[in-house]
C-alpha atoms as a PDB file:
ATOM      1  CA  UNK A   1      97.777 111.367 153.877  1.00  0.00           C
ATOM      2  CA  UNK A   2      98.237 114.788 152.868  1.00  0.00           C
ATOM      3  CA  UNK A   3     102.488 113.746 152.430  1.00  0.00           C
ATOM      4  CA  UNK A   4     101.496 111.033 149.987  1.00  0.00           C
ATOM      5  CA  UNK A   5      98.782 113.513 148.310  1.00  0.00           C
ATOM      6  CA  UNK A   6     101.242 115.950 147.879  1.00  0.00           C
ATOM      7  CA  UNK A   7     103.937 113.598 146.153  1.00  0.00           C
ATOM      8  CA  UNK A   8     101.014 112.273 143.650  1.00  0.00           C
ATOM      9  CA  UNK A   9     100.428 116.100 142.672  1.00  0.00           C
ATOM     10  CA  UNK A  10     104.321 116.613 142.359  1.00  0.00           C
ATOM     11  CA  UNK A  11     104.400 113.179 140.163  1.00  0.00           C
ATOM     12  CA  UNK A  12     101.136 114.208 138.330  1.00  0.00           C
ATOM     13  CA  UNK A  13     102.667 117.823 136.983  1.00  0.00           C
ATOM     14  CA  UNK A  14     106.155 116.438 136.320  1.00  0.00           C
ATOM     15  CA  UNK A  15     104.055 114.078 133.768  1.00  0.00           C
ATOM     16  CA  UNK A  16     102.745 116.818 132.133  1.00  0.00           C
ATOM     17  CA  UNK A  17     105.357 119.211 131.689  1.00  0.00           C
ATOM     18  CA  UNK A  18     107.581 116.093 130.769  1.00  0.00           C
ATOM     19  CA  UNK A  19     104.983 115.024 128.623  1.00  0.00           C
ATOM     20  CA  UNK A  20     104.280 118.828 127.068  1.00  0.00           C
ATOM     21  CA  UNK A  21     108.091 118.887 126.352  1.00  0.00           C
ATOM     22  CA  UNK A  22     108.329 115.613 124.917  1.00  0.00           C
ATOM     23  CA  UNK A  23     106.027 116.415 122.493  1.00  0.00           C
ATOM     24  CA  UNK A  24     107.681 119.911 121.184  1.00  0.00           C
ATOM     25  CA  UNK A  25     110.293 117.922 120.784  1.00  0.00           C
ATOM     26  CA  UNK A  26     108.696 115.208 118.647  1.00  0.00           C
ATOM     27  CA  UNK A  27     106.945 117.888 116.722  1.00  0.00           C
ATOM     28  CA  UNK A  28     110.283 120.177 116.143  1.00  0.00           C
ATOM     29  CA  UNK A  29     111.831 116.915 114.881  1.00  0.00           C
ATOM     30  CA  UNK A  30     109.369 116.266 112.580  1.00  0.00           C
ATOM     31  CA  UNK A  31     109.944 119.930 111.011  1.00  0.00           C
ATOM     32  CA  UNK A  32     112.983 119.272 110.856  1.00  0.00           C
ATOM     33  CA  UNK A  33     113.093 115.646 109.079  1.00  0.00           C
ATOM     34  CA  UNK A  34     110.122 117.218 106.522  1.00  0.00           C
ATOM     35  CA  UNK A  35     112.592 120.461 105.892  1.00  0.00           C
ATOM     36  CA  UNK A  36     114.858 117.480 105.105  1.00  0.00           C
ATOM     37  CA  UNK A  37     112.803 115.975 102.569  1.00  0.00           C
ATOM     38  CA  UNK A  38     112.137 118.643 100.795  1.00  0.00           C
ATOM     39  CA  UNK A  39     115.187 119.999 100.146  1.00  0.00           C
ATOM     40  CA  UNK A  40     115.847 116.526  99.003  1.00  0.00           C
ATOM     41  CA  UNK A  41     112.885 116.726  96.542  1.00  0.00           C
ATOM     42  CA  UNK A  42     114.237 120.429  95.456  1.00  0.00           C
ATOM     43  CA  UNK A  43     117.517 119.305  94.837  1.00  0.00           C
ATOM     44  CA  UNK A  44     117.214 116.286  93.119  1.00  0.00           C
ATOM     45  CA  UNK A  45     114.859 119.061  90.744  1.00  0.00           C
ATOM     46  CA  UNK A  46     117.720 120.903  90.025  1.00  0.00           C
ATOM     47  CA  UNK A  47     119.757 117.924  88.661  1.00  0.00           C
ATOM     48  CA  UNK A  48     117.332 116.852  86.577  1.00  0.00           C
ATOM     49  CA  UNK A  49     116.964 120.150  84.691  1.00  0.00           C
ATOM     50  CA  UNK A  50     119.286 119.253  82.449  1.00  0.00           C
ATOM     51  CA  UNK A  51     118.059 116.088  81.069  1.00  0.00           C
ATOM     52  CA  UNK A  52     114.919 117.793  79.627  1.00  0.00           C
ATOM     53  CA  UNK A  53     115.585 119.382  75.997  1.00  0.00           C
ATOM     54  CA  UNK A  54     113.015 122.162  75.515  1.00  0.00           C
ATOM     55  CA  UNK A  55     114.210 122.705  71.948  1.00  0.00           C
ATOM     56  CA  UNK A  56     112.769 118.624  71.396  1.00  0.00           C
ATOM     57  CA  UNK A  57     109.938 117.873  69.300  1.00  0.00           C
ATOM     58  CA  UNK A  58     106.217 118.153  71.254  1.00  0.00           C
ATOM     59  CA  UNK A  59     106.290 114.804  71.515  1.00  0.00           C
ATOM     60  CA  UNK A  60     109.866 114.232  72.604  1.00  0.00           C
ATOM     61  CA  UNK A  61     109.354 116.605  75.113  1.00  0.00           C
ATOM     62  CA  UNK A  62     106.409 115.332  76.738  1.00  0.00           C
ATOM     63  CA  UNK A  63     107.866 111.798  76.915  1.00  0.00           C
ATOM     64  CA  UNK A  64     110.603 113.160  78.845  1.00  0.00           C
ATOM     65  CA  UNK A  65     109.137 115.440  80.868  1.00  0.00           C
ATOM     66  CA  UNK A  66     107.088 112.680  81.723  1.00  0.00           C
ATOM     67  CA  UNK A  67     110.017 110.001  82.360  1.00  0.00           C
ATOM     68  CA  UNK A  68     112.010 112.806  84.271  1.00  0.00           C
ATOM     69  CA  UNK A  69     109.802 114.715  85.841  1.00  0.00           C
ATOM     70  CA  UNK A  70     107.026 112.884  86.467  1.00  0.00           C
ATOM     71  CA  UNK A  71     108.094 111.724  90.069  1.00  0.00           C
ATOM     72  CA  UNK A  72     109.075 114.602  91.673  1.00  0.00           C
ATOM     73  CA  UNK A  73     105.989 117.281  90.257  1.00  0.00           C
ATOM     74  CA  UNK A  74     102.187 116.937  90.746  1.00  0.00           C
ATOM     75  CA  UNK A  75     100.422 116.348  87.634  1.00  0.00           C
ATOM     76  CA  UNK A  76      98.999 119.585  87.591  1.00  0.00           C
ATOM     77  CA  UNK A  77     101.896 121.172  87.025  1.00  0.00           C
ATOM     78  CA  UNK A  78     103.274 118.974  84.606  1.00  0.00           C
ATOM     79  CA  UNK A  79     100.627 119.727  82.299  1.00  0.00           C
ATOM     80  CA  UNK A  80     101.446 123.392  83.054  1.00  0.00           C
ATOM     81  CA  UNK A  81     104.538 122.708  81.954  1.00  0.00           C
ATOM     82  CA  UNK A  82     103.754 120.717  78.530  1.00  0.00           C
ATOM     83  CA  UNK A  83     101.373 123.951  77.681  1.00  0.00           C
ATOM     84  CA  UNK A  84     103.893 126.585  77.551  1.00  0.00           C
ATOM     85  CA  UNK A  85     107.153 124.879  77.265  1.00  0.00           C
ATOM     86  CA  UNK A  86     109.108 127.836  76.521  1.00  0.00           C
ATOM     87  CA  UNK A  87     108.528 129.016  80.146  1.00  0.00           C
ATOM     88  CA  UNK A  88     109.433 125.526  81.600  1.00  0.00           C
ATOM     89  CA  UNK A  89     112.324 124.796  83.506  1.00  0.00           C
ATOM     90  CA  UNK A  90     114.815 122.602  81.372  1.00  0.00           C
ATOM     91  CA  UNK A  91     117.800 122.818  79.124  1.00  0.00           C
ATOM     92  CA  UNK A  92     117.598 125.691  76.539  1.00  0.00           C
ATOM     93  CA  UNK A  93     120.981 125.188  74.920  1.00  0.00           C
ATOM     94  CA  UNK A  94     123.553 123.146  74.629  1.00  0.00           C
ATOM     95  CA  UNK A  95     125.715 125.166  76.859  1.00  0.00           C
ATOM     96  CA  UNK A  96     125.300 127.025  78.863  1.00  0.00           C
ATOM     97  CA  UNK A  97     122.450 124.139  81.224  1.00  0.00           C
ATOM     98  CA  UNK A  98     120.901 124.287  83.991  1.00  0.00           C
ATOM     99  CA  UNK A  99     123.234 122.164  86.883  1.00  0.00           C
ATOM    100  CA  UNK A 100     121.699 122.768  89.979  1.00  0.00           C
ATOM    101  CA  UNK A 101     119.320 124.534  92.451  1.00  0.00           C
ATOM    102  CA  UNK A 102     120.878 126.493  95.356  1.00  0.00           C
ATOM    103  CA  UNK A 103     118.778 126.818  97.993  1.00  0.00           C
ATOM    104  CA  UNK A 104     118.473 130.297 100.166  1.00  0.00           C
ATOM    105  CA  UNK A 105     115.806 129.557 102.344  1.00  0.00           C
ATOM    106  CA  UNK A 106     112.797 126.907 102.896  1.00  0.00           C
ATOM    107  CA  UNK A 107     109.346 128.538 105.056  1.00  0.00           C
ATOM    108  CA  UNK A 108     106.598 125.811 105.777  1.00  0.00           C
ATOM    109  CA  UNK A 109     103.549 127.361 104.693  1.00  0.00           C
ATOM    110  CA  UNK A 110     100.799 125.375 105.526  1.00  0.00           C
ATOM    111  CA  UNK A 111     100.396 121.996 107.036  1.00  0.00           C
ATOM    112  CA  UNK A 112     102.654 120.163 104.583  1.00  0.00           C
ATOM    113  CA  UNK A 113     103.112 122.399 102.803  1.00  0.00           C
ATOM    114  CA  UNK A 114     106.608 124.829 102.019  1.00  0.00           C
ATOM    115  CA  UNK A 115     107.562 127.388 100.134  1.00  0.00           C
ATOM    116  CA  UNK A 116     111.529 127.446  99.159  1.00  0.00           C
ATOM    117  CA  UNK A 117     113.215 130.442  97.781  1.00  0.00           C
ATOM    118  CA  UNK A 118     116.642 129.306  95.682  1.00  0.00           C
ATOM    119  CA  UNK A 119     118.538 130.011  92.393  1.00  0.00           C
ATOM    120  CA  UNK A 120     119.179 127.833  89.477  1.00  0.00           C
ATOM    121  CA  UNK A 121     122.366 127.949  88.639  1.00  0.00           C
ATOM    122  CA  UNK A 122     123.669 127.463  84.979  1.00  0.00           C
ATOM    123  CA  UNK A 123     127.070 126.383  83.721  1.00  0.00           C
ATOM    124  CA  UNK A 124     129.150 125.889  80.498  1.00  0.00           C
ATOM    125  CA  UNK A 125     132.707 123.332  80.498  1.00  0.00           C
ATOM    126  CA  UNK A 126     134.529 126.424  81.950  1.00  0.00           C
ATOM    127  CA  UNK A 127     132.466 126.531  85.140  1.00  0.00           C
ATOM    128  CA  UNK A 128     131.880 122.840  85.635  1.00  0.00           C
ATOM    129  CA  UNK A 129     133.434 121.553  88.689  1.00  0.00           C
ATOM    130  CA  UNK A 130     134.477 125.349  89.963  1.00  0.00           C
ATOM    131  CA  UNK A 131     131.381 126.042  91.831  1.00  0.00           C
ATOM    132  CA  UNK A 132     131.122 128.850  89.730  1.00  0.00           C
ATOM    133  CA  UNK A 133     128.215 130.131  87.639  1.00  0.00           C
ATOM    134  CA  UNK A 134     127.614 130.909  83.801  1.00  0.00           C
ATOM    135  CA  UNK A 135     124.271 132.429  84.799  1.00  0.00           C
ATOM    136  CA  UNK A 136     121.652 132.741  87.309  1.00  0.00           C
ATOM    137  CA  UNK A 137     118.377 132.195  87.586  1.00  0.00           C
ATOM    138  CA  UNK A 138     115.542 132.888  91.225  1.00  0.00           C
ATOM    139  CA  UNK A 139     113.410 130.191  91.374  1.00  0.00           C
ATOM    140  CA  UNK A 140     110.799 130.017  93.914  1.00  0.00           C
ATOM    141  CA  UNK A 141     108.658 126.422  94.601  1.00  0.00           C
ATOM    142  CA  UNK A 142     106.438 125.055  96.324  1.00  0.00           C
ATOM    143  CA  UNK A 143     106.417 121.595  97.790  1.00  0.00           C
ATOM    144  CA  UNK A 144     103.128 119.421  99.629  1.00  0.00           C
ATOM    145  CA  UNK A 145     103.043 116.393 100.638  1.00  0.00           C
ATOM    146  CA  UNK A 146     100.364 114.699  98.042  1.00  0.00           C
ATOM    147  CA  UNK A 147      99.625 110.711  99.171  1.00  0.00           C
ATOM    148  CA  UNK A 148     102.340 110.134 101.424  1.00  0.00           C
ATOM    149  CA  UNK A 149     104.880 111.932  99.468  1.00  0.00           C
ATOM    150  CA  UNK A 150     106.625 114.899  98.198  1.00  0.00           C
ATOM    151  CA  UNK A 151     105.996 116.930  95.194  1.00  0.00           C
ATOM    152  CA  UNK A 152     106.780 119.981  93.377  1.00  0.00           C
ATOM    153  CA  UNK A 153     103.308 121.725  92.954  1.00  0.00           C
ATOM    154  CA  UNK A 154     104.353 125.522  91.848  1.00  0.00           C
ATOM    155  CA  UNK A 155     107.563 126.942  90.080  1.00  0.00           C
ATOM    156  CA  UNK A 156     108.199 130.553  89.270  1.00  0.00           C
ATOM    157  CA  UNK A 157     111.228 131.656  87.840  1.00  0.00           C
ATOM    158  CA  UNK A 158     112.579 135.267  88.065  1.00  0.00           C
ATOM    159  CA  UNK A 159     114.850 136.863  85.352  1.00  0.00           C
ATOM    160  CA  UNK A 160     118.094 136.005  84.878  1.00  0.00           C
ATOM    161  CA  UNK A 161     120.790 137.879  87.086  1.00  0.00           C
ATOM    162  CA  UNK A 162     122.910 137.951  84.434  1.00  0.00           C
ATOM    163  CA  UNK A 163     122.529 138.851  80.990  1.00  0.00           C
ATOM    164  CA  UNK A 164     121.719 134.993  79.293  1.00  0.00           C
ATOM    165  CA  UNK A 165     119.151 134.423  76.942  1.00  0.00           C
ATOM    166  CA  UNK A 166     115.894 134.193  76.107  1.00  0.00           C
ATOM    167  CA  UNK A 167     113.709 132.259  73.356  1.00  0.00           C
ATOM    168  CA  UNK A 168     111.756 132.322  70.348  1.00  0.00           C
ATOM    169  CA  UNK A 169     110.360 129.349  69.360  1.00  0.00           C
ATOM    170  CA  UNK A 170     108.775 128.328  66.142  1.00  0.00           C
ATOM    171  CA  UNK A 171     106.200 125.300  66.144  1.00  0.00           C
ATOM    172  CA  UNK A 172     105.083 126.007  62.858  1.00  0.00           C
ATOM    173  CA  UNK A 173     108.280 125.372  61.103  1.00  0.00           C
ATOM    174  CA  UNK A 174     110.273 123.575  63.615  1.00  0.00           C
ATOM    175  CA  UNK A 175     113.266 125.676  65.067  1.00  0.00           C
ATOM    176  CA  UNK A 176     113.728 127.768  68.339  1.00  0.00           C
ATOM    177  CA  UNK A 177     116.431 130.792  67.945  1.00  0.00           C
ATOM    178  CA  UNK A 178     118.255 132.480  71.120  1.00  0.00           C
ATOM    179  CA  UNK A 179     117.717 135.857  71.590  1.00  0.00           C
ATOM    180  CA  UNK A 180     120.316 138.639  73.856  1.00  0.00           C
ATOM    181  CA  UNK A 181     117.834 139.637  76.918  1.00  0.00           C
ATOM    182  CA  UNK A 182     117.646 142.905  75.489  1.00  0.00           C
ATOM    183  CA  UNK A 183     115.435 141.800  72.466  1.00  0.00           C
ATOM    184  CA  UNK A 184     112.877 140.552  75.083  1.00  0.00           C
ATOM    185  CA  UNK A 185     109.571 142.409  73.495  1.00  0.00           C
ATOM    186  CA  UNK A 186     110.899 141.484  70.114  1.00  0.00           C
ATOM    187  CA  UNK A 187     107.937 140.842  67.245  1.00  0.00           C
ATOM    188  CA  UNK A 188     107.648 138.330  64.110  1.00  0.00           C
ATOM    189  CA  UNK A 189     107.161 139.522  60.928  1.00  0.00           C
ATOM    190  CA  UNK A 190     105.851 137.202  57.954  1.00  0.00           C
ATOM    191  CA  UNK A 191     107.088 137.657  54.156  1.00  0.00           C
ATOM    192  CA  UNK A 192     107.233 135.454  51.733  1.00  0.00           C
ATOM    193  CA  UNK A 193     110.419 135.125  49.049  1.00  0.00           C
ATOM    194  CA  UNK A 194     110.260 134.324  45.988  1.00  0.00           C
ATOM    195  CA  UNK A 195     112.523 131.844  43.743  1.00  0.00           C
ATOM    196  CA  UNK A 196     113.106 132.284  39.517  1.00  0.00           C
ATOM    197  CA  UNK A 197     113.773 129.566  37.829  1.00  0.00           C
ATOM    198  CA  UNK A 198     117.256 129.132  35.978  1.00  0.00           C
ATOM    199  CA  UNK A 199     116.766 126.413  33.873  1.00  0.00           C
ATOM    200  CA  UNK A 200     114.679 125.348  30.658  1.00  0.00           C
ATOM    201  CA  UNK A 201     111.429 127.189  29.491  1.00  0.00           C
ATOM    202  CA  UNK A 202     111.060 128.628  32.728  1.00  0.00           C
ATOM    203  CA  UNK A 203     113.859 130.104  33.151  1.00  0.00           C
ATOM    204  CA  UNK A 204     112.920 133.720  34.653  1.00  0.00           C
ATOM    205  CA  UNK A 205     110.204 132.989  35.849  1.00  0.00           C
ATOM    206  CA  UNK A 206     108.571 132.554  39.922  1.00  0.00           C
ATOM    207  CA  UNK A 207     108.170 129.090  40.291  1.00  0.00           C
ATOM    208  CA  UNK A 208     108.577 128.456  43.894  1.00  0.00           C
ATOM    209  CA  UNK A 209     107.730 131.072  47.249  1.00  0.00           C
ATOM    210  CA  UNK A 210     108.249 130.252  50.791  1.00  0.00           C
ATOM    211  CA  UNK A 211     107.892 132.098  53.954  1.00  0.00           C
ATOM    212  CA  UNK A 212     110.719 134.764  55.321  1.00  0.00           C
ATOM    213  CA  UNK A 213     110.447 135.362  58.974  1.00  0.00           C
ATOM    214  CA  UNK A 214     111.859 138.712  60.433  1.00  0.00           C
ATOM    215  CA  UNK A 215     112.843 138.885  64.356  1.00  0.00           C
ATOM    216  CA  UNK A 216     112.733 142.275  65.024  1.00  0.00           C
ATOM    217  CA  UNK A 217     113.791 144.451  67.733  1.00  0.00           C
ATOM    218  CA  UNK A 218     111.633 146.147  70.356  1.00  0.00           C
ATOM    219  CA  UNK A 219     113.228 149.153  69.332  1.00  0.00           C
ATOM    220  CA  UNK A 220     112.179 149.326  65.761  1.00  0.00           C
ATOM    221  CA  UNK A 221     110.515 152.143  64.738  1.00  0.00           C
ATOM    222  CA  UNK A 222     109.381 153.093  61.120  1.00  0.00           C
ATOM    223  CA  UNK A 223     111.785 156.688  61.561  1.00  0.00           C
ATOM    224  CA  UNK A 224     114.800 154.642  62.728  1.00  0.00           C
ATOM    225  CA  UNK A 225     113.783 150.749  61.523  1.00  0.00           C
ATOM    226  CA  UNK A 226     116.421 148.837  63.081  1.00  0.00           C
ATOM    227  CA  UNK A 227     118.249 145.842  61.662  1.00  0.00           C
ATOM    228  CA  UNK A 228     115.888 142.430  61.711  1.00  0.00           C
ATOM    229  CA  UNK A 229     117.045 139.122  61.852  1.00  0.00           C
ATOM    230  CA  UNK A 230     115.628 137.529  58.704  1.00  0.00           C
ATOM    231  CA  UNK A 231     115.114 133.354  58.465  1.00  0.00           C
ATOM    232  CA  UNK A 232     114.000 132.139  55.095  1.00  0.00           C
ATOM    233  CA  UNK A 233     112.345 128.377  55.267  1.00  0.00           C
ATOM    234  CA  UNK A 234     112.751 126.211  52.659  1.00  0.00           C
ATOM    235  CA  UNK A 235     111.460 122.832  51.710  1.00  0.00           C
ATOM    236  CA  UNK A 236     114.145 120.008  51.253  1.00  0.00           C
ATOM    237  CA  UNK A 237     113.759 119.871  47.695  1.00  0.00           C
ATOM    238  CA  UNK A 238     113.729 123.927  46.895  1.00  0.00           C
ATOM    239  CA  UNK A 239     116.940 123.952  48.919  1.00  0.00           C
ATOM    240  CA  UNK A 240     118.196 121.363  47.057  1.00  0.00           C
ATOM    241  CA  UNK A 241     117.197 123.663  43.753  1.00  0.00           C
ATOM    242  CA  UNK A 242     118.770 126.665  45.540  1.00  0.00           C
ATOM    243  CA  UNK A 243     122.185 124.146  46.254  1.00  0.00           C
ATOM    244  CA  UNK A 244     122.140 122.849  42.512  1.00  0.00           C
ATOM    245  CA  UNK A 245     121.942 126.479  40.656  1.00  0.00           C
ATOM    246  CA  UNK A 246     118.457 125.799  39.498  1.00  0.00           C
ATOM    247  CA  UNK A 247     117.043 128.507  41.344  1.00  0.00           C
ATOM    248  CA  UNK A 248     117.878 131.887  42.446  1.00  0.00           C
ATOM    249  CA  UNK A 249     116.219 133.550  45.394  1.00  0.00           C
ATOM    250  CA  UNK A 250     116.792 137.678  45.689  1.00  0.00           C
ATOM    251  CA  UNK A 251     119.208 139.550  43.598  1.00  0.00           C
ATOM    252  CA  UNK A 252     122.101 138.670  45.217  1.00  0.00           C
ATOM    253  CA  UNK A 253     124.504 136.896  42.943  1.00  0.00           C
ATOM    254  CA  UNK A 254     125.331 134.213  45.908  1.00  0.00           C
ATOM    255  CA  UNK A 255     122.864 132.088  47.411  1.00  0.00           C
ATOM    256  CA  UNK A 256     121.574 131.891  51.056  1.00  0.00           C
ATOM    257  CA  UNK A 257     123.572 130.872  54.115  1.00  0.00           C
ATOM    258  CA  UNK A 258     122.469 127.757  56.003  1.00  0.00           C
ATOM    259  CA  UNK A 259     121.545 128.437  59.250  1.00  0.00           C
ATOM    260  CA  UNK A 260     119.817 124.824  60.373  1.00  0.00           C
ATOM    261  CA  UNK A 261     117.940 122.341  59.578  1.00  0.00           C
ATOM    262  CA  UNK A 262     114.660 119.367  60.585  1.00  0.00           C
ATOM    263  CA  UNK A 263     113.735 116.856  58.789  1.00  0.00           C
ATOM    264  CA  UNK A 264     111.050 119.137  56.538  1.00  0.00           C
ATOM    265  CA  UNK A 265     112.799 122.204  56.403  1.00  0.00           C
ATOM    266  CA  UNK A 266     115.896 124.320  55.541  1.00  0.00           C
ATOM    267  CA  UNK A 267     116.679 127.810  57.638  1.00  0.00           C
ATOM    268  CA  UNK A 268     118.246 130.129  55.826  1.00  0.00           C
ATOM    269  CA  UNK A 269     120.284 134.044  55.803  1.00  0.00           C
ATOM    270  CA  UNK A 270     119.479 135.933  53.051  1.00  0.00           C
ATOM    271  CA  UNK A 271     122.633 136.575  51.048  1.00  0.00           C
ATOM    272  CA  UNK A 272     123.315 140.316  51.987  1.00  0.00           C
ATOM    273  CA  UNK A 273     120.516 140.980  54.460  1.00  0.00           C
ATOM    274  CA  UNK A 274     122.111 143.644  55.991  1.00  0.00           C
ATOM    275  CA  UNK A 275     123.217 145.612  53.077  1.00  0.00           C
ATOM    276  CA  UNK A 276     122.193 149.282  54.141  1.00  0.00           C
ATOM    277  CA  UNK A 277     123.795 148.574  57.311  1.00  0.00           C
ATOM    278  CA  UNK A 278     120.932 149.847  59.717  1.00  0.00           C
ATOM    279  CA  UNK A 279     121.384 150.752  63.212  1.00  0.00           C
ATOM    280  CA  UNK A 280     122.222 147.069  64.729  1.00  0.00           C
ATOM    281  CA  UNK A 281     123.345 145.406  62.244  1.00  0.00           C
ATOM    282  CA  UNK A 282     126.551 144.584  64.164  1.00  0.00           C
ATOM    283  CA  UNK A 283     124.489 143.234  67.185  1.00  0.00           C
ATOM    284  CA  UNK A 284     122.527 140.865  64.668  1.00  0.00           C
ATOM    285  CA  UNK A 285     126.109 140.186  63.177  1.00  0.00           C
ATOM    286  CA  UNK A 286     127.679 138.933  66.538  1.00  0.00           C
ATOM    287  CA  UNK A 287     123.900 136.937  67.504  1.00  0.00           C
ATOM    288  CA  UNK A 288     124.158 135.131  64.249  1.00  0.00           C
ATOM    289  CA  UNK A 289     128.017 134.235  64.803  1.00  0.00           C
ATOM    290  CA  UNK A 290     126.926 132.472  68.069  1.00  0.00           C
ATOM    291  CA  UNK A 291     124.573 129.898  66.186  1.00  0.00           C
ATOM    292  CA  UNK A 292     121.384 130.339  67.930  1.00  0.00           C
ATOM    293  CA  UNK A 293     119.253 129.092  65.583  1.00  0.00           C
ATOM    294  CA  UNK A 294     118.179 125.175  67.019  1.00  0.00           C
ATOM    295  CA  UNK A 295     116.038 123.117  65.104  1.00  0.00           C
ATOM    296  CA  UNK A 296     113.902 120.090  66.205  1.00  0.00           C
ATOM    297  CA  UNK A 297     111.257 117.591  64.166  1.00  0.00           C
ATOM    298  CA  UNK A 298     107.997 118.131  64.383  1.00  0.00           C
ATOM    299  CA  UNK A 299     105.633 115.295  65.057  1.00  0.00           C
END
């Protein structure tokens, strides 16, 4: 009796250890395959970034943030997104774009929830296919589980680790303009120019104004003003005026420079903006040679 009691007890704490173990190992797996999944979900972030134009029209953009990320992010933070798009993740510029997410490390939080640490990683034709990086980017999200699956709830980006760009974007008039990081703190300043006629009886005279937008530098100080970056906006038709000689804007004898256009407007350089040749006028010489200006249609 006491033999057969003793081999029940033996039998009875096996099962339980066995049974203790069994289930560290079931819940260590599940870690594991959910660790899985949401680097999955991260990833497949990262290759989407590029699809989503945040120089598009409101409405363009919403559509496809909608159609690209509308799987893989809660709605929450899709709206977030669709507020301030300018702080969205997405595709800037035409080169360099975002091409992936590297990750660094993924922490589980909460009950489904994680928190993963990584870097976007952005790339022009020269670094496509190297591995290699145009710029950088530290990107931290986090990831639940909402009805049975995996979303994106929270995304905070970081500065860039190298020196990209960052962006000014105009919904008023329609364009977006890339900036050096060092104008980050940069202001707007509104003027208007103003256009004489050069034809008929009112020839002389003001017959059409439009607005003048100065980017200026965080530097700028009334005792050492620093060299803006001027954008004049013009209708289709005064441009065409401008184009045809009917119409001369500032004393200049040439015309404005194109710098872009919508469907509504024409951006314009000032012919001789930087004639006094302030302090940075070669930066704003070398930003306007790299075309930053980017316009979209308003809707």
């Amino acid at each position: 009796m006491k033999k057969e009691f003793m081999m029940l007890l033996v039998m009875m704490i096996f099962l339980v250890l066995f049974g203790c173990s069994n289930q560290g190992i079931e819940v260590k797996n599940s870690d594991e395959l959910n660790q899985k999944a949401v680097v999955s979900v991260v990833e497949g972030f990262g290759q989407k970034l590029k699809q989503v134009s945040l120089l598009a029209s409101s409405a363009d953009l919403e559509k496809s943030m909608n159609e690209i990320y509308g799987d893989i992010v809660t709605p929450e933070l899709l709206e977030k997104f669709l507020s301030d798009p300018v702080n969205a993740p997405g595709r800037l510029a035409s080169s360099p774009w975002p091409d992936r997410i590297e990750i660094a490390s993924v922490e589980k939080t909460s009950e489904g929830v994680y928190k993963v640490e990584g870097t976007i990683i952005e790339i022009t034709s020269t670094e496509q296919g190297s591995g290699e990086a145009a710029a950088k980017r530290p990107v931290t999200l986090e990831v639940k589980k909402a009805v049975g699956k995996w979303l994106i709830s929270s995304v905070l980006m970081g500065d860039y680790q190298t020196g990209v760009k960052i962006l000014y974007r105009n919904s008023d008039y329609g364009f977006a303009f890339l900036l050096p990081k060092s104008w980050s703190g940069y202001t707007i300043i509104t003027e208007n120019w103003q256009g004489q006629s050069l034809e008929g009886s009112t020839n002389g005279q003001i017959t059409e104004t439009g607005p003048k937008l100065l980017i200026r530098h965080p530097q700028w100080v009334p005792a050492n003003p620093r060299q803006d970056i001027p954008i004049m906006v013009f209708t289709i038709a005064q441009w065409d005026l401008v184009q045809q000689e009917k119409m001369s804007v500032g004393a200049a004898p040439m015309p404005p420079s194109e710098l872009g256009r919508n469907s509504t407007c024409v951006f314009a350089l000032p012919a001789r903006y930087n004639y006094a040749f302030p302090a940075g006028f070669e930066e704003v010489e070398q930003i306007l040679e790299e075309n930053p200006l980017k316009p979209f249609d308003l809707q």
